[in-house]
Protein backbone atom coordinates (compact mmCIF):
# COMPACT_ATOMS: atom_id res chain seq x y z
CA UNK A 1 9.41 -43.09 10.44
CA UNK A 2 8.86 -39.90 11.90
CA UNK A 3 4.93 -38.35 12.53
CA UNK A 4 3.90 -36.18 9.75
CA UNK A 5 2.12 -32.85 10.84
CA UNK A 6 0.03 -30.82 8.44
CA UNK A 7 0.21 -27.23 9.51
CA UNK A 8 -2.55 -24.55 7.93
CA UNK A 9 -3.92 -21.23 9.26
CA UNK A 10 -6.27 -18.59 8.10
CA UNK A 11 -4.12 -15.83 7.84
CA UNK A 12 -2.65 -16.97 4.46
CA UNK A 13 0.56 -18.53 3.16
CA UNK A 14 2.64 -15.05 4.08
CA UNK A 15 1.84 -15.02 7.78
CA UNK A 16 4.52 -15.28 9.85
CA UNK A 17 2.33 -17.02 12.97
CA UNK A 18 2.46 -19.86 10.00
CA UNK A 19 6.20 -20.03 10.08
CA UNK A 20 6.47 -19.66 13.75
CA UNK A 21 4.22 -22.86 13.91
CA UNK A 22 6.27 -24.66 11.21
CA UNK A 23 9.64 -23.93 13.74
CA UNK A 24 7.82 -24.90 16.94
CA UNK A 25 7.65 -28.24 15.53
CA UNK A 26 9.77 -28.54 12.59
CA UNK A 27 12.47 -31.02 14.55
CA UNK A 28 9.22 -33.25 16.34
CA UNK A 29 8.23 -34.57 12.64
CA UNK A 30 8.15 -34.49 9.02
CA UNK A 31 5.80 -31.41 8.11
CA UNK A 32 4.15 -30.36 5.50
CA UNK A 33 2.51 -26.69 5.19
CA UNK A 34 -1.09 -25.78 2.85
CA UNK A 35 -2.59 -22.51 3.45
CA UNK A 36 -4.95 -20.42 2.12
CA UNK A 37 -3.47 -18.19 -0.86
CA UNK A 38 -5.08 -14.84 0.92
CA UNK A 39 -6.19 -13.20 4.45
CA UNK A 40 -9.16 -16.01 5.45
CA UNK A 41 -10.28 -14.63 8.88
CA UNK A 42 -13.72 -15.29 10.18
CA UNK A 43 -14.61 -18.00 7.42
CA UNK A 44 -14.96 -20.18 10.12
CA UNK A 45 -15.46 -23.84 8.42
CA UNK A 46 -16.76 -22.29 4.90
CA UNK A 47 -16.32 -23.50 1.59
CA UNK A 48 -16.93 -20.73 -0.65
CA UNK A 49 -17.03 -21.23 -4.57
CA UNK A 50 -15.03 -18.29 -6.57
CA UNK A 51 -13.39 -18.76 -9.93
CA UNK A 52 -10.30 -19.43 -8.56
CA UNK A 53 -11.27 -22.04 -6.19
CA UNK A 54 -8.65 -25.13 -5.92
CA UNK A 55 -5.92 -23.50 -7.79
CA UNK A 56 -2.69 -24.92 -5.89
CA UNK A 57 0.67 -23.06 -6.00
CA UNK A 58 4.12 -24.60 -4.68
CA UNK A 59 6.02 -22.40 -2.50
CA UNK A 60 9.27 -22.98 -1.43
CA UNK A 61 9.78 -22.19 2.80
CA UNK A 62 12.63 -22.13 4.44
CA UNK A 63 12.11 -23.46 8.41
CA UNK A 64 14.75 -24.19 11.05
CA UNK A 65 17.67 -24.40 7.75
CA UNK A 66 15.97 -26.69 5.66
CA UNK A 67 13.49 -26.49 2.83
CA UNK A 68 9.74 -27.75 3.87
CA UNK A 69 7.35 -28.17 1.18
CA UNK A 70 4.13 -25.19 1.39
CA UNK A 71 1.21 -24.68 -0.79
CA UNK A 72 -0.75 -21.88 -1.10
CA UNK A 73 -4.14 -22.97 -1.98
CA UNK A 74 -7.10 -20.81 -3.61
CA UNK A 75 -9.43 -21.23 -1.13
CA UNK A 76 -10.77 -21.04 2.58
CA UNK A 77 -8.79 -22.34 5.60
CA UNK A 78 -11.12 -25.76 5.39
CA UNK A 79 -10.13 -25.98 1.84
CA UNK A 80 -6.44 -25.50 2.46
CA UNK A 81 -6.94 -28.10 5.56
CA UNK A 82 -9.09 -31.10 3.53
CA UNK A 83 -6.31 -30.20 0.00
CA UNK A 84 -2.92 -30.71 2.74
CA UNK A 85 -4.62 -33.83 3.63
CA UNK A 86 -6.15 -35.39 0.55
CA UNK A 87 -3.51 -34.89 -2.25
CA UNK A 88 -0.60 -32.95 -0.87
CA UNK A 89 0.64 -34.41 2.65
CA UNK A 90 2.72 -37.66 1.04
CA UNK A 91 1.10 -39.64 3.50
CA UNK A 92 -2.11 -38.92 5.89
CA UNK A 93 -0.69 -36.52 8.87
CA UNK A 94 -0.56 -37.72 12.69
CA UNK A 95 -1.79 -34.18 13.56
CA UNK A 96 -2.94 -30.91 12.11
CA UNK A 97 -1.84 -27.52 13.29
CA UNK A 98 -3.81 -24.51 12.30
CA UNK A 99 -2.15 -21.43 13.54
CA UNK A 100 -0.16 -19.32 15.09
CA UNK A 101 -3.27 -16.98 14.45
CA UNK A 102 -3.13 -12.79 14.92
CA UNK A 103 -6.27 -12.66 17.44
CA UNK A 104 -7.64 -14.88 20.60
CA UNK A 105 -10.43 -17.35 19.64
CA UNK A 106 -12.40 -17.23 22.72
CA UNK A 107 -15.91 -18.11 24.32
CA UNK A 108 -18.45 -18.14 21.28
CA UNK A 109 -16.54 -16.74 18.57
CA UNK A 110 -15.27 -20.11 18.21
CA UNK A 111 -17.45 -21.34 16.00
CA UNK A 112 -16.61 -18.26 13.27
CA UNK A 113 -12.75 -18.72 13.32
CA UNK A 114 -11.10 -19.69 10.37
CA UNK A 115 -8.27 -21.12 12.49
CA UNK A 116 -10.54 -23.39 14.50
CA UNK A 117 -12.96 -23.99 10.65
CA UNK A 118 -9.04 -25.94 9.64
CA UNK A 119 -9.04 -27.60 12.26
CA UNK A 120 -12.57 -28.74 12.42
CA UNK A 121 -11.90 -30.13 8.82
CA UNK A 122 -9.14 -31.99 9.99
CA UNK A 123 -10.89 -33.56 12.35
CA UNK A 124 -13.37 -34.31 9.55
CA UNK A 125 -10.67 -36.89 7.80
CA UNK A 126 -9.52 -38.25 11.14
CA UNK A 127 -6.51 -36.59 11.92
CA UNK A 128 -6.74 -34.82 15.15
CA UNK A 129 -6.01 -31.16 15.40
CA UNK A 130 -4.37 -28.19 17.59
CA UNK A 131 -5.96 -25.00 16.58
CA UNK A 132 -3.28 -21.78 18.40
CA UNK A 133 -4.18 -18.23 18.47
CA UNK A 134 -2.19 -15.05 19.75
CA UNK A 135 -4.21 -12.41 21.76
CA UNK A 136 -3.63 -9.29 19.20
CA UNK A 137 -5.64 -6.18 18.56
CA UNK A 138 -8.57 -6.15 16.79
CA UNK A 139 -7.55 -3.97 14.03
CA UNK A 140 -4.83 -5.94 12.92
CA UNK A 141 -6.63 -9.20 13.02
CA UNK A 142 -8.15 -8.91 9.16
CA UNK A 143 -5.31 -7.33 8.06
CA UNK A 144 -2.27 -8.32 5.50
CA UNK A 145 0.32 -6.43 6.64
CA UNK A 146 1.19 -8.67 9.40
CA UNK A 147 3.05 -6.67 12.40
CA UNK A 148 6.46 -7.68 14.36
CA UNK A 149 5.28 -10.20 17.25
CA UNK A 150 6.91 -11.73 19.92
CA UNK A 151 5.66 -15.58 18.76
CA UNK A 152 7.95 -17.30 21.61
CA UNK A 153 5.16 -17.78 24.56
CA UNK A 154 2.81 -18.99 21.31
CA UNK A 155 5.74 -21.82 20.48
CA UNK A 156 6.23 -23.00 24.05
CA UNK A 157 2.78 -24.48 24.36
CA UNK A 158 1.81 -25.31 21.37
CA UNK A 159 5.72 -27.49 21.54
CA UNK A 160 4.60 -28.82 24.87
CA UNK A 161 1.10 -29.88 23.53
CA UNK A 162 2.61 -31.52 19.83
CA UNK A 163 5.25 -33.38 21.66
CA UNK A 164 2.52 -34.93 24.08
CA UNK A 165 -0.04 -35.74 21.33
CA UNK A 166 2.51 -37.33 19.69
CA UNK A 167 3.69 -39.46 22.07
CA UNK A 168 0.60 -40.03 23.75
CA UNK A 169 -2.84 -39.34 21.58
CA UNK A 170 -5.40 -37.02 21.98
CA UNK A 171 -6.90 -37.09 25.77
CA UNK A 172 -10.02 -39.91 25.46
CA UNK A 173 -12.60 -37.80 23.45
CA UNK A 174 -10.60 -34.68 22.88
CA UNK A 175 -10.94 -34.02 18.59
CA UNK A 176 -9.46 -30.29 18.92
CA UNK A 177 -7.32 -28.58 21.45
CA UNK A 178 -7.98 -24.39 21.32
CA UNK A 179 -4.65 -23.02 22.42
CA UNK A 180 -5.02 -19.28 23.12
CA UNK A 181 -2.15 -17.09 24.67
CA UNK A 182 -2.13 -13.94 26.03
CA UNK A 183 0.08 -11.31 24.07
CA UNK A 184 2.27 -10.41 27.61
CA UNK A 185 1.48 -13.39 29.94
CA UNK A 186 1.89 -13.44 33.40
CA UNK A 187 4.64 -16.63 32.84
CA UNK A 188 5.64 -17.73 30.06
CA UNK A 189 5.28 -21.83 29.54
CA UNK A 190 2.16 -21.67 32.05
CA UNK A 191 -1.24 -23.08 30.81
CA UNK A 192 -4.30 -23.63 32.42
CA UNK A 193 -7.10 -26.26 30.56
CA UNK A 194 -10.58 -24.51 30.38
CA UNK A 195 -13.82 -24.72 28.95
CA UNK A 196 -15.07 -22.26 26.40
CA UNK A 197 -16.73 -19.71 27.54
CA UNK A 198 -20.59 -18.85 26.64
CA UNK A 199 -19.68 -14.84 26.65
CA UNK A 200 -19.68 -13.51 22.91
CA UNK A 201 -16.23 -12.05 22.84
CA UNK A 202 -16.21 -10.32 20.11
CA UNK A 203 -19.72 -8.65 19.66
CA UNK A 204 -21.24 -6.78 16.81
CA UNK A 205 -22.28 -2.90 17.06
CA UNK A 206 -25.31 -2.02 16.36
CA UNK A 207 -25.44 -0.04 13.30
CA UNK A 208 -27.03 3.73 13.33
CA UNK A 209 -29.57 4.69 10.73
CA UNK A 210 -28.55 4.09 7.34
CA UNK A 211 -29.27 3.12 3.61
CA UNK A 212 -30.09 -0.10 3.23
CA UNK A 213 -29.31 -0.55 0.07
CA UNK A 214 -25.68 0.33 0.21
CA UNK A 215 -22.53 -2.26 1.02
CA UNK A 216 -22.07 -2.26 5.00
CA UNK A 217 -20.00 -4.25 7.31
CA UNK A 218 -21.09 -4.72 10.76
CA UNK A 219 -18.25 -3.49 13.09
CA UNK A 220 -17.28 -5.27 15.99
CA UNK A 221 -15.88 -4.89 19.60
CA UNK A 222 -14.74 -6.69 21.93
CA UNK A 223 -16.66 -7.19 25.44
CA UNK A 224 -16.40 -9.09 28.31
CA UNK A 225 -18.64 -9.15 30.92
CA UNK A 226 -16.26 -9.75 33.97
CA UNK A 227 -19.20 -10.01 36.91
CA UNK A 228 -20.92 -13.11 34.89
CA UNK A 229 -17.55 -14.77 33.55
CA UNK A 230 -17.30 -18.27 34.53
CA UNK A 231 -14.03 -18.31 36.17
CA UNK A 232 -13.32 -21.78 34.43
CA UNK A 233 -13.53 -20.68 31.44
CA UNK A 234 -10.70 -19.37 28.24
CA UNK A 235 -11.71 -15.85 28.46
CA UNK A 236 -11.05 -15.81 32.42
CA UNK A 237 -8.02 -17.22 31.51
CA UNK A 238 -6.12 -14.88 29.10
CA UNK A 239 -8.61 -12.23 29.62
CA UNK A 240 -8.69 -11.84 33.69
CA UNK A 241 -5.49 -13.97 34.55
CA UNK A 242 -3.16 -13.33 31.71
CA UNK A 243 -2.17 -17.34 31.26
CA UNK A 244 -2.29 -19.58 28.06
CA UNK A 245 -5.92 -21.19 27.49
CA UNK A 246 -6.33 -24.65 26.66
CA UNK A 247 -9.56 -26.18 25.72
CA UNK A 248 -10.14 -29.09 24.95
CA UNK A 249 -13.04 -30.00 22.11
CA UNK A 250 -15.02 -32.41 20.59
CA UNK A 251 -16.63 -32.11 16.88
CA UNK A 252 -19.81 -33.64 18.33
CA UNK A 253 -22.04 -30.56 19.13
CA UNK A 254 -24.52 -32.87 20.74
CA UNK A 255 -25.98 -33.07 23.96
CA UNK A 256 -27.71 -35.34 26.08
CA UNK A 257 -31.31 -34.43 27.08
């Protein structure tokens, strides 16, 4: 019997990064695809209550030639994650992929990624996860009208890293691995494991004088402070060197004292 693979994302059912994931991997084992119904980014591992909440649709995809069951769940990434595992995977998946994802998920803005939130919930229910992100711009990140991208340097690693969890397990520890990938990398199959970085990549603007009372988003930008970057680390990585980031995580946020 061949592995099953549960592949999610944040992005929503429409995003192409999700069907570039489901061909990186469609021929390694039986897959099955739930994702969230809308856009999801920065929901991190949220479980938001709306009206609509748990409403399951059946969508027909079309990967590598041959139909592969999707579901487009009402609902956050961790939803769509904890739903492909409970009641629509036929049979509890080897692995969970969450990704290809429009936007690196680097140093501390880990912990608000929708992409990594799926696979966090995976990791909940046992099944061991590989969250992959694609370094994009910032403005297209949140948005639903998903641009032409070059997914191939995105599919070589995240091949190379199924195939080997697959065959061998997680490394001793490892819950997560954070694949990140430059958009125009120096070489394409090249990886480098790292740590996560401490930096806030992605840091919120102060706001200039306003009303308080009135609906505001905080804007964000993204900033790197090269001098103090640990040169270990993801952000060196795709940021400095221009080579895919591996990290590898555990769900334990722990630490000894």
């Amino acid at each position: 019997m061949k592995p099953m693979i549960l592949i999610t994302n944040d992005d929503g059912i429409l995003s192409p990064g999700l069907a570039a994931a489901a061909e990186a991997v469609a021929d390694l084992a039986d897959v099955v695809i739930s994702a969230p119904h809308t856009q999801q980014t920065g929901m991190g591992r949220a479980f938001p209550r709306t009206e609509d909440t748990g409403i399951i649709e059946e969508v027909e995809m079309s990967v590598r030639g041959r139909s592969v069951k999707g579901y487009s769940v009402h609902g956050s990434p961790a939803f769509a994650a904890a739903h492909g595992i409970l009641e629509l995977a036929e049979r509890k998946p080897d692995l969970c992929i969450s990704g290809i994802n429009y936007g690196e998920n680097l140093g501390t803005v880990l912990t608000c990624s929708g992409t990594f939130g799926a696979a966090l919930e995976a990791v909940s229910h046992q099944v061991p996860a590989i969250a992959v992100s694609l370094e994009a711009d910032l403005q297209i990140q949140r948005s639903n009208e998903f641009q032409d991208t070059d997914w191939g340097a995105s599919i070589e690693v995240l091949r190379t890293w199924t195939s080997r969890v697959l065959q061998q397990g997680m490394p001793k520890d490892v819950d997560i691995l954070n694949i990140n990938v430059p958009a125009r990398p120096a070489k394409r199959g090249e990886y480098r494991i790292t740590t996560q970085s401490r930096q806030n990549y992605f840091q919120f603007i102060k706001p200039e004088k306003r009303e308080l009372g009135q609906p505001f988003l905080l804007k964000s930008h993204l900033w790197v402070d090269e001098d103090t970057l640990e040169k270990n680390s993801d952000i060196y990585a795709v940021y400095v060197d221009k080579i895919a980031s591996v990290t590898p995580v555990n769900i334990v946020m722990s630490v000894e004292m």
